[in-house]
Protein backbone atom coordinates (compact mmCIF):
# COMPACT_ATOMS: atom_id res chain seq x y z
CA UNK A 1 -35.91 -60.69 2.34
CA UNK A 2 -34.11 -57.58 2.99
CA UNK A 3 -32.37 -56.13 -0.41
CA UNK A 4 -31.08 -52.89 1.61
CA UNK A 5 -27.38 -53.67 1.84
CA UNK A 6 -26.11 -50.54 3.47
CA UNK A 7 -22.17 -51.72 3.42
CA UNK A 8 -22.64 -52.60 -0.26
CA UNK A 9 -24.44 -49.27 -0.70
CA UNK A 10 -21.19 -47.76 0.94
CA UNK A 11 -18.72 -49.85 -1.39
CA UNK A 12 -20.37 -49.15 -4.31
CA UNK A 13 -20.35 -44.93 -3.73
CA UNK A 14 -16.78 -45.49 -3.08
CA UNK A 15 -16.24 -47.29 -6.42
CA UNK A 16 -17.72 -44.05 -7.97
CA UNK A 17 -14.93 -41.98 -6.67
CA UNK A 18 -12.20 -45.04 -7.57
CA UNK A 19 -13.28 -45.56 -10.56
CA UNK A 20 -12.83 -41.59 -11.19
CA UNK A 21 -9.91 -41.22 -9.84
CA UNK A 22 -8.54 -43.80 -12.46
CA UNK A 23 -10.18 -42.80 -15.46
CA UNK A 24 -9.46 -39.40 -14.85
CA UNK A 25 -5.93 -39.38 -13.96
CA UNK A 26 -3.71 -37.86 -16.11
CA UNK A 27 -1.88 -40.79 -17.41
CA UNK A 28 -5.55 -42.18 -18.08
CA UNK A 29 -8.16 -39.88 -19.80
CA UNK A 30 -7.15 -36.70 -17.13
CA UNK A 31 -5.41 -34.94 -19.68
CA UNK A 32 -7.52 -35.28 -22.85
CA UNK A 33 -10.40 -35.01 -20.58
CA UNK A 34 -8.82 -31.15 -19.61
CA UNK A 35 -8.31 -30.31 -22.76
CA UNK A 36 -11.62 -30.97 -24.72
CA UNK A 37 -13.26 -29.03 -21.15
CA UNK A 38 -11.41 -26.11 -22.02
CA UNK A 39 -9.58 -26.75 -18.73
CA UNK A 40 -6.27 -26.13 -17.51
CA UNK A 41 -4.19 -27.17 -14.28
CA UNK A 42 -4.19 -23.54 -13.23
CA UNK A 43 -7.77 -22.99 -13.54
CA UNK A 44 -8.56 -26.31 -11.98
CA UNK A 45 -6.61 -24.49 -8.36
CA UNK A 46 -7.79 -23.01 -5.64
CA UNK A 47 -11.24 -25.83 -5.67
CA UNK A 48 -12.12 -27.06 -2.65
CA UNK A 49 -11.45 -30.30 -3.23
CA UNK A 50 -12.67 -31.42 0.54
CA UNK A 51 -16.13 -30.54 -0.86
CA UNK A 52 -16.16 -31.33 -4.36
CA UNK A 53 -15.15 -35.22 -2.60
CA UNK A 54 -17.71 -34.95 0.27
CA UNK A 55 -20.81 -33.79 -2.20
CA UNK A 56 -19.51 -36.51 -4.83
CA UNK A 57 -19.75 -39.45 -2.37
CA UNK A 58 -22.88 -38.02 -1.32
CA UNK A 59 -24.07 -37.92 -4.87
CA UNK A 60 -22.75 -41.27 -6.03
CA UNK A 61 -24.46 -42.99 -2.13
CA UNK A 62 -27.61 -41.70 -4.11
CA UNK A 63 -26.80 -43.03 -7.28
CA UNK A 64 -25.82 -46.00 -5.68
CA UNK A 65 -29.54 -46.22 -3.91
CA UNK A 66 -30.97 -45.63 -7.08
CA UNK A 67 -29.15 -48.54 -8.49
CA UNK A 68 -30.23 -51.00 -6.34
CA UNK A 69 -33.75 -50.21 -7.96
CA UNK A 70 -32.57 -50.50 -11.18
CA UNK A 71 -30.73 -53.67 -10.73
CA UNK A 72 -32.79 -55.44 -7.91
CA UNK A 73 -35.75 -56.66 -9.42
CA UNK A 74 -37.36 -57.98 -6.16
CA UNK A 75 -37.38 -54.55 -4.93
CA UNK A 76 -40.07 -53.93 -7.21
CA UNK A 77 -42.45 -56.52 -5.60
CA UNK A 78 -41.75 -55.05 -2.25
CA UNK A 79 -42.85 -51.83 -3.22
CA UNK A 80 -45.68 -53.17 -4.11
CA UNK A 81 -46.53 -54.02 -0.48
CA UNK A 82 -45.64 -50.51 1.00
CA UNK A 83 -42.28 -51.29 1.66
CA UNK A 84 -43.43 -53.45 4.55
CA UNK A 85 -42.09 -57.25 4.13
CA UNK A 86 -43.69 -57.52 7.46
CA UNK A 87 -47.25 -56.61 6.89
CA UNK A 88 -47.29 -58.84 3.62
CA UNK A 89 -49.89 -61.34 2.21
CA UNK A 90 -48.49 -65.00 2.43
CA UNK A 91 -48.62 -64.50 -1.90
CA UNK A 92 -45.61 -62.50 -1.01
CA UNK A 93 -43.79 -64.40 1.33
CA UNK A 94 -44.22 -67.98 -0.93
CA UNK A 95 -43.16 -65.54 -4.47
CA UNK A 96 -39.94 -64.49 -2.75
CA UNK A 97 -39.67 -67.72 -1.17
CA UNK A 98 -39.17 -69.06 -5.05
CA UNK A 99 -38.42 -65.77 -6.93
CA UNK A 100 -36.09 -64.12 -4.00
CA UNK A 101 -32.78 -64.52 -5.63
CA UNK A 102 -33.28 -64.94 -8.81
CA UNK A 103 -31.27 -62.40 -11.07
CA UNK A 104 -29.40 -61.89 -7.93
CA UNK A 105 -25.66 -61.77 -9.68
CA UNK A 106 -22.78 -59.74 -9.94
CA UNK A 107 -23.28 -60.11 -13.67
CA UNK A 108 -26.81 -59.04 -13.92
CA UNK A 109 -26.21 -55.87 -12.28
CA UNK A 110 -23.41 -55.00 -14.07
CA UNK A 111 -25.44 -55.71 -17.13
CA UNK A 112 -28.03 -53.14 -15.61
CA UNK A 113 -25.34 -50.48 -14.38
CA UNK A 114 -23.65 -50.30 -18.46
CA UNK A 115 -27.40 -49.97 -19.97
CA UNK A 116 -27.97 -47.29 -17.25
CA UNK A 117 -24.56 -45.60 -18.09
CA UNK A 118 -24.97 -45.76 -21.94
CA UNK A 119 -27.96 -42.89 -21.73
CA UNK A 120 -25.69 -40.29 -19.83
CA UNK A 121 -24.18 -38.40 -22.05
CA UNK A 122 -23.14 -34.78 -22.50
CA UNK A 123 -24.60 -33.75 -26.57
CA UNK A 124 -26.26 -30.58 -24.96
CA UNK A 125 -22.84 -29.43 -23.85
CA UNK A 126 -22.17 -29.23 -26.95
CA UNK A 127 -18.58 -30.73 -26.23
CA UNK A 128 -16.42 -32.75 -28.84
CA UNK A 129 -16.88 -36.85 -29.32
CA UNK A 130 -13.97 -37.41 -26.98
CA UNK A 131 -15.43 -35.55 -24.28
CA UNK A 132 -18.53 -37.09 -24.83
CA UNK A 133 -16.93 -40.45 -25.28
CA UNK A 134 -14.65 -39.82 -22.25
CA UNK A 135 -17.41 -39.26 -19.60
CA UNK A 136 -20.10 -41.66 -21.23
CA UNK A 137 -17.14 -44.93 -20.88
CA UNK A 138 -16.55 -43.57 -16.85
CA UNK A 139 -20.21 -43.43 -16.14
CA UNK A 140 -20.70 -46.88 -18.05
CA UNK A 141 -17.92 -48.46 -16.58
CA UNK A 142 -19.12 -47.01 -12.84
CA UNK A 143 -22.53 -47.79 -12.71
CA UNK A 144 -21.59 -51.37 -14.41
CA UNK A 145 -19.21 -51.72 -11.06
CA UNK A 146 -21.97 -50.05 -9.42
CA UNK A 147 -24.71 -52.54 -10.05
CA UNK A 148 -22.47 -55.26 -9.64
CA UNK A 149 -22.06 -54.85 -6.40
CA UNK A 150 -25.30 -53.49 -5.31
CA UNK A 151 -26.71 -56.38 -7.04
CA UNK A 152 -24.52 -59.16 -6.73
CA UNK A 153 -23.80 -59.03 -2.83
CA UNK A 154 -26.34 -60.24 -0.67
């Protein structure tokens, strides 16, 4: 069983920068978001934005990889082997043969992706609770679409 899904891996960085580009627009949480940053719409020109988008897909591909350990639980048994399905005991083979899928929902890895997103949070920034509040709900709300997907699609 092969739980490296490398077009859900894709889907599921893009969500990252979807779900961001929602939550932080201005008619969203973009404008309160500014404000408790100390940010303003002049200071925010002259950013590269063709990098700050490459680097964050980048970042949220590895999130996303990272994820799929999280939220796969039969990754845990192949790791156990080396990594190697291939070079398995026949143990393996028969436990995926009856454990393979289980836990194997959109719903479980969504479940996984809001627990994972509850522990960001920004207290040493020492920003105010809507900051905190702002960026803790987009990273819960991203890695719960997150592991949805890396979970759920097989």
């Amino acid at each position: 069983m092969d739980f490296f899904n490398p077009i859900a891996l894709l889907l599921a960085a893009v969500s990252a920068l979807v779900v961001g580009f929602v939550w932080y627009n201005p008619k969203v949480f973009g404008t309160i978001w500014m404000n408790e940053a100390g940010l303003t719409e002049e200071s925010m020109k002259g950013a590269n934005m063709a990098k700050i988008f490459v680097l964050a897909f980048i970042f949220a591909f590895l999130l996303a990889m990272t994820m799929m350990q999280i939220s796969i639980h039969q990754t845990g048994a192949l790791s156990l082997i080396g990594g190697d399905a291939s070079k398995a005991l026949p143990s393996y083979t028969a436990f995926m043969a009856d454990y393979g899928n289980h836990f194997r929902t959109y719903k479980h890895g969504a479940l996984h992706g809001v627990l994972a997103g509850v522990f960001v949070n920004a207290l040493f920034e020492r920003k105010s609770a809507k900051y905190i509040l702002i960026n803790a709900g987009y990273w819960i709300v991203t890695l719960g679409v997150m592991g949805a997907i890396i979970c759920g699609w097989k």
